[in-house]
N, C-alpha and C. Protein backbone atom coordinates (compact mmCIF):
# COMPACT_ATOMS: atom_id res chain seq x y z
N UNK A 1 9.88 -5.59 7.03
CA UNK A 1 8.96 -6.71 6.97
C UNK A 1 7.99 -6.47 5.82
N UNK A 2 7.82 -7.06 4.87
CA UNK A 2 6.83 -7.59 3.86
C UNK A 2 5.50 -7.93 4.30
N UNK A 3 4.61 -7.57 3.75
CA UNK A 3 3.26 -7.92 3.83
C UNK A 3 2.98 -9.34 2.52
N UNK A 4 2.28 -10.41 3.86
CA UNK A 4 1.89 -11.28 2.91
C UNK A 4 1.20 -10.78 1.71
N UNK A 5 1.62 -11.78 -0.06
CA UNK A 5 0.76 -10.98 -1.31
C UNK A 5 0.23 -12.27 -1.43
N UNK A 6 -1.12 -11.70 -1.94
CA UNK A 6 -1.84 -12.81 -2.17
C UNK A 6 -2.49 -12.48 -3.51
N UNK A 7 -2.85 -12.81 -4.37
CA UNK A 7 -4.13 -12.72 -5.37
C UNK A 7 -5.81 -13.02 -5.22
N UNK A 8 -6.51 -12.08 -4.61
CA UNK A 8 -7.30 -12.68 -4.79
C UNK A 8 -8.86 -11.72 -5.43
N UNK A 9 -10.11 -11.91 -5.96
CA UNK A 9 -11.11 -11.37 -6.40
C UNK A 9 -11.25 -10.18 -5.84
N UNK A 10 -11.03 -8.85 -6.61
CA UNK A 10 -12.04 -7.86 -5.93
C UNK A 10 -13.05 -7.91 -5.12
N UNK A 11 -13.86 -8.57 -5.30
CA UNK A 11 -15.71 -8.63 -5.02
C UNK A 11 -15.17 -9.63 -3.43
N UNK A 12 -14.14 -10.61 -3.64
CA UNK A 12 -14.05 -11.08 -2.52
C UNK A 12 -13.46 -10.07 -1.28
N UNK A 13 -12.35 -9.35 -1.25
CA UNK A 13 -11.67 -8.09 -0.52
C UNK A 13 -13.38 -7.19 -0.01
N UNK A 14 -13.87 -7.24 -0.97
CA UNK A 14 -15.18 -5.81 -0.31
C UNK A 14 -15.50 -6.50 0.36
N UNK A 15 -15.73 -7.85 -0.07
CA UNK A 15 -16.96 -8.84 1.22
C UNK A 15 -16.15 -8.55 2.48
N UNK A 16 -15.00 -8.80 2.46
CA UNK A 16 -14.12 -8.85 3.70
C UNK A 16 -14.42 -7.68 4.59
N UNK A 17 -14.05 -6.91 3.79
CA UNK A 17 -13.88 -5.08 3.98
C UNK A 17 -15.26 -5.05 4.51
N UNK A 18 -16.21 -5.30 3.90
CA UNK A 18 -18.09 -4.94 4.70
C UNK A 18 -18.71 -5.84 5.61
N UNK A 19 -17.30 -6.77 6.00
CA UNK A 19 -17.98 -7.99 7.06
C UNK A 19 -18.78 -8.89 6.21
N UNK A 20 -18.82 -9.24 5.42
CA UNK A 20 -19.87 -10.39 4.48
C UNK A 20 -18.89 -11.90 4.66
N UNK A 21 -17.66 -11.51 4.49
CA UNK A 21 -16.79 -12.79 4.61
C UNK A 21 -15.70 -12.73 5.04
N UNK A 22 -15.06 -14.01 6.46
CA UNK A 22 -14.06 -13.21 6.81
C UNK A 22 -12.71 -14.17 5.93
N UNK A 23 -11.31 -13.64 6.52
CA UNK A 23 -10.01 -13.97 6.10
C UNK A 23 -9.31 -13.54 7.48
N UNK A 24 -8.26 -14.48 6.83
CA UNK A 24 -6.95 -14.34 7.81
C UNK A 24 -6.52 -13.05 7.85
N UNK A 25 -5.80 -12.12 8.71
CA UNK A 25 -5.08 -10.97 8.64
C UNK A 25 -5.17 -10.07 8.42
N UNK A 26 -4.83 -9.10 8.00
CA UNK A 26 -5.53 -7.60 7.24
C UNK A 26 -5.47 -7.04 6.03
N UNK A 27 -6.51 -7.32 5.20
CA UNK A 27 -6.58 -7.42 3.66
C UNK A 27 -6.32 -5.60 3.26
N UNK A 28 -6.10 -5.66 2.04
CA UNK A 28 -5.92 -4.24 1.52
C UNK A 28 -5.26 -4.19 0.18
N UNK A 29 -5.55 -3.83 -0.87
CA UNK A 29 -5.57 -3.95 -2.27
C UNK A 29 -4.84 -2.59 -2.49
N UNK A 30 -2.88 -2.87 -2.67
CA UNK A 30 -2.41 -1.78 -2.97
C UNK A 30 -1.07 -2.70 -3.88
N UNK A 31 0.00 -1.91 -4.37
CA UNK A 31 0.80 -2.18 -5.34
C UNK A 31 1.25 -1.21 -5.54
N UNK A 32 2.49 -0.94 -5.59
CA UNK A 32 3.25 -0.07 -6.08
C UNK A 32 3.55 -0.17 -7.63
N UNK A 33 4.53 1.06 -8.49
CA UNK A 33 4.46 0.50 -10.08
C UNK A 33 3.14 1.27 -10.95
N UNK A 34 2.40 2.18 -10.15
CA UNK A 34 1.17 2.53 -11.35
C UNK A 34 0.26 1.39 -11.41
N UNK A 35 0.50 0.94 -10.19
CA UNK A 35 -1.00 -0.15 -10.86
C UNK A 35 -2.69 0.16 -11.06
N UNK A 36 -2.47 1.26 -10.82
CA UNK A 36 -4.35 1.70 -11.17
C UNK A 36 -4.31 1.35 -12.38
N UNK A 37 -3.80 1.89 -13.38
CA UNK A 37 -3.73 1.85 -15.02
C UNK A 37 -3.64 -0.10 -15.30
N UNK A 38 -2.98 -0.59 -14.54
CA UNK A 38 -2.76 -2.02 -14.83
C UNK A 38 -3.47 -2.87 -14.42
N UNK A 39 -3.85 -2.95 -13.34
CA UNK A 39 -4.61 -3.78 -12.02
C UNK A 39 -6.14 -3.42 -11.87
N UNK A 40 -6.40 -2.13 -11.94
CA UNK A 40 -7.83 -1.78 -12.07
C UNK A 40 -8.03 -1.00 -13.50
N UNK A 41 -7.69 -1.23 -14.71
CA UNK A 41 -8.22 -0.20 -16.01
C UNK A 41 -9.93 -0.14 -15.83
N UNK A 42 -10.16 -0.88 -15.00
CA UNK A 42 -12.00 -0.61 -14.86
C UNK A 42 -12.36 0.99 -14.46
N UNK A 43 -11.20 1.61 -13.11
CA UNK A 43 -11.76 2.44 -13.24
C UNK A 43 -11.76 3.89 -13.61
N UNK A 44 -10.36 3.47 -14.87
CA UNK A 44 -9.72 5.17 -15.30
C UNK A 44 -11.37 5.00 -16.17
N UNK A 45 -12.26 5.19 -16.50
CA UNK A 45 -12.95 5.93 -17.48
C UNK A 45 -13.80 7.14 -16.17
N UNK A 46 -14.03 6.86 -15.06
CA UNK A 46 -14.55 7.92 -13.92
C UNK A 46 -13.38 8.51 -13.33
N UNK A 47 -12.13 8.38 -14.11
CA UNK A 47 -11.18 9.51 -13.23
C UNK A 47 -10.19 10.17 -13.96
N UNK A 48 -9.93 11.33 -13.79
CA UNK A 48 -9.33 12.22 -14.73
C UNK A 48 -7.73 11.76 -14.73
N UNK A 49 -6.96 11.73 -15.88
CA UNK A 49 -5.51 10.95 -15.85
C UNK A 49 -4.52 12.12 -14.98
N UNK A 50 -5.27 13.10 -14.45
CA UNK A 50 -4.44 13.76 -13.73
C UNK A 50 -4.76 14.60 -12.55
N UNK A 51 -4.32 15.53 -12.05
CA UNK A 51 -4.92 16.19 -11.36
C UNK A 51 -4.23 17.72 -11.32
N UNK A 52 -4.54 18.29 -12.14
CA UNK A 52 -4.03 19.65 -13.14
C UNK A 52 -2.89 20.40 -12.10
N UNK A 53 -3.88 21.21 -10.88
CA UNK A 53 -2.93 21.91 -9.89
C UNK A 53 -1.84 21.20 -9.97
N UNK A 54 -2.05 19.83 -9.23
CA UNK A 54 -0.91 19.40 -8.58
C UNK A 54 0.23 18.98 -9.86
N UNK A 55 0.05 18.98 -10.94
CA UNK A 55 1.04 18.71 -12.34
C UNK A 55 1.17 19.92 -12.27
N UNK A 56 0.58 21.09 -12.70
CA UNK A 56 1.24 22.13 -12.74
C UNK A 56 2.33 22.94 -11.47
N UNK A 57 1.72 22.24 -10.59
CA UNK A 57 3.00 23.00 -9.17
C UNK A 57 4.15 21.89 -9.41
N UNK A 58 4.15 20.54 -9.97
CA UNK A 58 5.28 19.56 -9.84
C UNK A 58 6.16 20.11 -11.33
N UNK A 59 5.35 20.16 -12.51
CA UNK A 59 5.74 20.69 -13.32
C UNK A 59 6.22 19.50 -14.31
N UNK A 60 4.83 18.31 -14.35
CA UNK A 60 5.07 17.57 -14.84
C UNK A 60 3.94 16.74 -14.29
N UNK A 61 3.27 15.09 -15.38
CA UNK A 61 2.71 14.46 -15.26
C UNK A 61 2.84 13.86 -13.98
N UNK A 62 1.70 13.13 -13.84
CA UNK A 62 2.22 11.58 -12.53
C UNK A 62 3.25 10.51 -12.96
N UNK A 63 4.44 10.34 -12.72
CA UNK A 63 5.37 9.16 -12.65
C UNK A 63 4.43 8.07 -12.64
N UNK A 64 3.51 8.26 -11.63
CA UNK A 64 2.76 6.76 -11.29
C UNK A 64 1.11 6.90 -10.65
N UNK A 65 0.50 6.43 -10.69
CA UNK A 65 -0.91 6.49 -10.46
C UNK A 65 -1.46 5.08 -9.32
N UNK A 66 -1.26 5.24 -8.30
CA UNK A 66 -1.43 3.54 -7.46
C UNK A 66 -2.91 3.93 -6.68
N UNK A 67 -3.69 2.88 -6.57
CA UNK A 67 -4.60 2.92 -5.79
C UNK A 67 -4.17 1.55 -4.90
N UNK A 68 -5.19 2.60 -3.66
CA UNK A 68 -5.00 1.63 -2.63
C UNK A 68 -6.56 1.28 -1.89
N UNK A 69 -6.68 0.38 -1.19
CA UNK A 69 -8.08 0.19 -0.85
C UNK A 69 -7.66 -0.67 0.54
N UNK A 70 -8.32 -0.28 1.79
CA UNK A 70 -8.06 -1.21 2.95
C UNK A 70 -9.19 -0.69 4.24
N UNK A 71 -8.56 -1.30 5.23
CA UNK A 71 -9.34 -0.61 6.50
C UNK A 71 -8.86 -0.25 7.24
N UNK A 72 -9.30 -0.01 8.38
CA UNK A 72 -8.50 0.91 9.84
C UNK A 72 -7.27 0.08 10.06
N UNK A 73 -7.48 -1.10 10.07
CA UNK A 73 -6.30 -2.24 11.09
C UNK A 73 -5.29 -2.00 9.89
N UNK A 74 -5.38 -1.40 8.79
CA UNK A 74 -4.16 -1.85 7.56
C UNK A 74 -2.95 -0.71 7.84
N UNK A 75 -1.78 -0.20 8.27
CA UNK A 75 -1.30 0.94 8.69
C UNK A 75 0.05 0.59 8.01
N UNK A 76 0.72 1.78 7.47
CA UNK A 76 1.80 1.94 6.53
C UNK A 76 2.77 2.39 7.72
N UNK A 77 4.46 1.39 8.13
CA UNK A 77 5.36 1.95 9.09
C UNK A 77 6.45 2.92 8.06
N UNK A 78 7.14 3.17 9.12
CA UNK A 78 7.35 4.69 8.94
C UNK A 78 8.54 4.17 7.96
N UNK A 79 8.24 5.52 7.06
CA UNK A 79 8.87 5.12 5.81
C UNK A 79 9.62 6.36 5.20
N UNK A 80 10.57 6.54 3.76
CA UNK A 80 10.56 7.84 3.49
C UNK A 80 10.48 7.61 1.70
N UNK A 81 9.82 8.14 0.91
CA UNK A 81 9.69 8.10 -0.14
C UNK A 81 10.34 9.04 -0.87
N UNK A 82 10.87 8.47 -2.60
CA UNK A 82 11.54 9.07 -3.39
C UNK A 82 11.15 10.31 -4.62
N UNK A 83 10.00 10.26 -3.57
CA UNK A 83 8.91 11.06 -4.87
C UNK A 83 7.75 11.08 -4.28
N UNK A 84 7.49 12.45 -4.61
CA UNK A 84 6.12 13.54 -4.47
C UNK A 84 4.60 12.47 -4.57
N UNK A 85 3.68 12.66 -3.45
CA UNK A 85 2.36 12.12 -3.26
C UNK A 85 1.17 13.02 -2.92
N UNK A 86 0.39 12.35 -3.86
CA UNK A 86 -0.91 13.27 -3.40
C UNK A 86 -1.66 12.10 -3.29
N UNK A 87 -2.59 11.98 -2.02
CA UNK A 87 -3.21 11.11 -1.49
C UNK A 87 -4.84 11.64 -2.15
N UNK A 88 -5.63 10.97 -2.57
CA UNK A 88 -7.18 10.99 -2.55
C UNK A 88 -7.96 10.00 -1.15
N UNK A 89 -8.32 10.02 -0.71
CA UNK A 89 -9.80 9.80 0.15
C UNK A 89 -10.58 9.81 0.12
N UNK A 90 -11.31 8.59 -0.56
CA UNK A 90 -12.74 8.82 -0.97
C UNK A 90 -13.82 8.31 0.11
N UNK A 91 -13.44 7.23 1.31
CA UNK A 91 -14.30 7.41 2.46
C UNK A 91 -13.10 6.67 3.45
N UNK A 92 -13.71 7.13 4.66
CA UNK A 92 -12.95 6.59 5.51
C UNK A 92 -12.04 8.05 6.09
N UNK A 93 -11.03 7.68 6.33
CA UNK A 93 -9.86 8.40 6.74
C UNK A 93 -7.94 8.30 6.54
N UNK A 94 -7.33 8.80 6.55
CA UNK A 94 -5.82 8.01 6.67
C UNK A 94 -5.26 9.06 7.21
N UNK A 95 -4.42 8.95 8.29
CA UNK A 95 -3.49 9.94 9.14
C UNK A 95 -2.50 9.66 8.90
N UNK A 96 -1.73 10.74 8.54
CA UNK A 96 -0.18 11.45 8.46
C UNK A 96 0.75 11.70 9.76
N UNK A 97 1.87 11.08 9.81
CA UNK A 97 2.35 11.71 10.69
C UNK A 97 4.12 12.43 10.08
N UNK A 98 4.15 13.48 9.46
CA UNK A 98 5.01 13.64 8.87
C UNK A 98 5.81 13.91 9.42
N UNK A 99 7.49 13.85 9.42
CA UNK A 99 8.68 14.50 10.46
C UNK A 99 9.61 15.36 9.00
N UNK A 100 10.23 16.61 9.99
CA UNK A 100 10.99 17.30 9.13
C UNK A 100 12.28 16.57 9.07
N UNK A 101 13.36 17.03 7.79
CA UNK A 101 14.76 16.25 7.79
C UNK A 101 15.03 16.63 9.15
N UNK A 102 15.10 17.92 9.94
CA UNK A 102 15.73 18.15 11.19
C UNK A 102 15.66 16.97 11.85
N UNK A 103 14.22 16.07 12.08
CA UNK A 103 13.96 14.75 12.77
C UNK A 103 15.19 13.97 12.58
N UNK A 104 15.88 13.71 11.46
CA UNK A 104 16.49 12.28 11.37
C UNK A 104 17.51 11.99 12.20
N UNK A 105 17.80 12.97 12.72
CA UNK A 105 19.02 11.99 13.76
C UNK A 105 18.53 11.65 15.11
N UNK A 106 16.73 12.03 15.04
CA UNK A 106 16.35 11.02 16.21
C UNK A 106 15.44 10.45 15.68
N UNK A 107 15.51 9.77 14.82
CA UNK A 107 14.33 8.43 14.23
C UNK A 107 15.17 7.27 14.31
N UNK A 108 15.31 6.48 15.59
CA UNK A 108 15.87 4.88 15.19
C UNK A 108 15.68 4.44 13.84
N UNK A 109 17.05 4.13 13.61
CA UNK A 109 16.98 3.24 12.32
C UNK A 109 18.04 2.15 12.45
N UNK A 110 17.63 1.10 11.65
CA UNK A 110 18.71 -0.17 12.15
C UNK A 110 18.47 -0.82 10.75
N UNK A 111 20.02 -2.05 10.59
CA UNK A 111 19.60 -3.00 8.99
C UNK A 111 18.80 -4.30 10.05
N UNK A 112 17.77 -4.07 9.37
CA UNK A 112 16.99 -5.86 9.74
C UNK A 112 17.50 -6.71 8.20
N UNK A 113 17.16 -7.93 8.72
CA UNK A 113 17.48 -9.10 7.63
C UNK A 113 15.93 -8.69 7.04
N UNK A 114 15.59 -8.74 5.99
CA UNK A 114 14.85 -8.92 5.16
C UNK A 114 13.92 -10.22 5.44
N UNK A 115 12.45 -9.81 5.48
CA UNK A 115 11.70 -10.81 5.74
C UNK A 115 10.60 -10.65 4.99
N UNK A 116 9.46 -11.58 4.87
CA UNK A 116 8.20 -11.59 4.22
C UNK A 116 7.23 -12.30 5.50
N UNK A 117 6.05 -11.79 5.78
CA UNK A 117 5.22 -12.77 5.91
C UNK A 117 4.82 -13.49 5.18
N UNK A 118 4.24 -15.03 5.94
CA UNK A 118 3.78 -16.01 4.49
C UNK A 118 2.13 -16.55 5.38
N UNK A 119 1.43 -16.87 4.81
CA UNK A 119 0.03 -17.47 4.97
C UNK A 119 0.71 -18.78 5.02
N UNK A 120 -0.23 -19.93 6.66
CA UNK A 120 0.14 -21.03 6.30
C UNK A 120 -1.22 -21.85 5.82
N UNK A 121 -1.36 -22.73 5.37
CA UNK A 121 -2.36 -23.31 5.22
C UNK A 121 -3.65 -23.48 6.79
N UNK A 122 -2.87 -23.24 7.80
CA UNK A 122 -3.81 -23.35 9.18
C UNK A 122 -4.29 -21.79 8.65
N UNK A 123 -4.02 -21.08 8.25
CA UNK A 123 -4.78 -19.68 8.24
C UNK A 123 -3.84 -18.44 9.42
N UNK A 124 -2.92 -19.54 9.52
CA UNK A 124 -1.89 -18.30 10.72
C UNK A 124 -0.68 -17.55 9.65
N UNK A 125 0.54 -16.71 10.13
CA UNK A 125 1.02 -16.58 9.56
C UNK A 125 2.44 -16.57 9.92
N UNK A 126 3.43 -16.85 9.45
CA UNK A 126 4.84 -16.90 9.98
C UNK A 126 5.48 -16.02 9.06
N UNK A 127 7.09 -15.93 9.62
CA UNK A 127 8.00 -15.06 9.16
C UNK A 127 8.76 -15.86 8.37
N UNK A 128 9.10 -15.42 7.47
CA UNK A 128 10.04 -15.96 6.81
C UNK A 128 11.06 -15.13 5.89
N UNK A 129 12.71 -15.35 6.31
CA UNK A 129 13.89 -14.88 5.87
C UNK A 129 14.06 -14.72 4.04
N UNK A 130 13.51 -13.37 3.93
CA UNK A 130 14.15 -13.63 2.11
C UNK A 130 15.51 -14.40 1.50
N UNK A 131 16.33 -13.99 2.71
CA UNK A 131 17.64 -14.54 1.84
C UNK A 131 17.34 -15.82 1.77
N UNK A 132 16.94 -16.44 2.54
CA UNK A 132 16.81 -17.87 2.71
C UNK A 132 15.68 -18.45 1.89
N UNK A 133 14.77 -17.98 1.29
CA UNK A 133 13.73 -18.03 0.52
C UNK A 133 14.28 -18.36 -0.93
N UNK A 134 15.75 -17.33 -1.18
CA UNK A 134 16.05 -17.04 -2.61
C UNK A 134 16.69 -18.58 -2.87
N UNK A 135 17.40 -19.41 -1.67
CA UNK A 135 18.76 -20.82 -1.87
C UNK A 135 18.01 -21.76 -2.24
């Protein structure tokens, strides 16, 4: 399942995020692709393009640089990635729940049809079938 994407103002997401203004659903400003460098260039001049240890134990630059920004209700399902992460935390919290390969032959896994949430104009949100999105 897809998380509705929306575009909308920085300054508007914090209001959300600090209770100043509300929205539908659970906002959170992330992107895959390196988008810190693309999406926010505001704030590589306060952050170093790397983070030395961790290039030197990988033995090589960052592939990709993503920031993410959200709140408690925003939660990532269980997933497995193709490449090495180092998480920063600058307030708040985010919990890990990592499993070894030994795990995988008891982690349900199944093919779902491909879906997106969509925003409706009432402010609710429905499901909707990619394949059927693409005809």
């Amino acid at each position: 399942m897809m998380p509705a994407e929306r575009r909308l103002p920085l300054s508007f997401v914090l209001d959300v995020l600090e209770g100043r203004a509300q929205h539908p659903g659970v906002l959170y400003v992330q992107k895959q692709c390196s988008n810190l460098p693309t999406e926010l260039p505001q704030l590589l001049p306060d952050l170093e393009s790397h983070v030395p240890w961790a290039s030197e134990a990988l033995g090589k630059m960052p592939d990709a640089v993503n920031f993410w920004l959200g709140e408690a209700a925003a939660v990532t399902s269980l997933h497995k990635d193709h490449y090495e992460n180092l998480y920063c935390v600058v307030s708040g919290e985010k919990h890990f729940l990592f499993h070894p390969p030994s795990d995988r032959p008891f982690i349900p896994y199944e093919l779902y049809t491909p879906a997106t949430y969509q925003l409706t104009e009432e402010g609710t949100f429905k499901v909707v079938d990619e394949e059927a999105m693409e005809k």
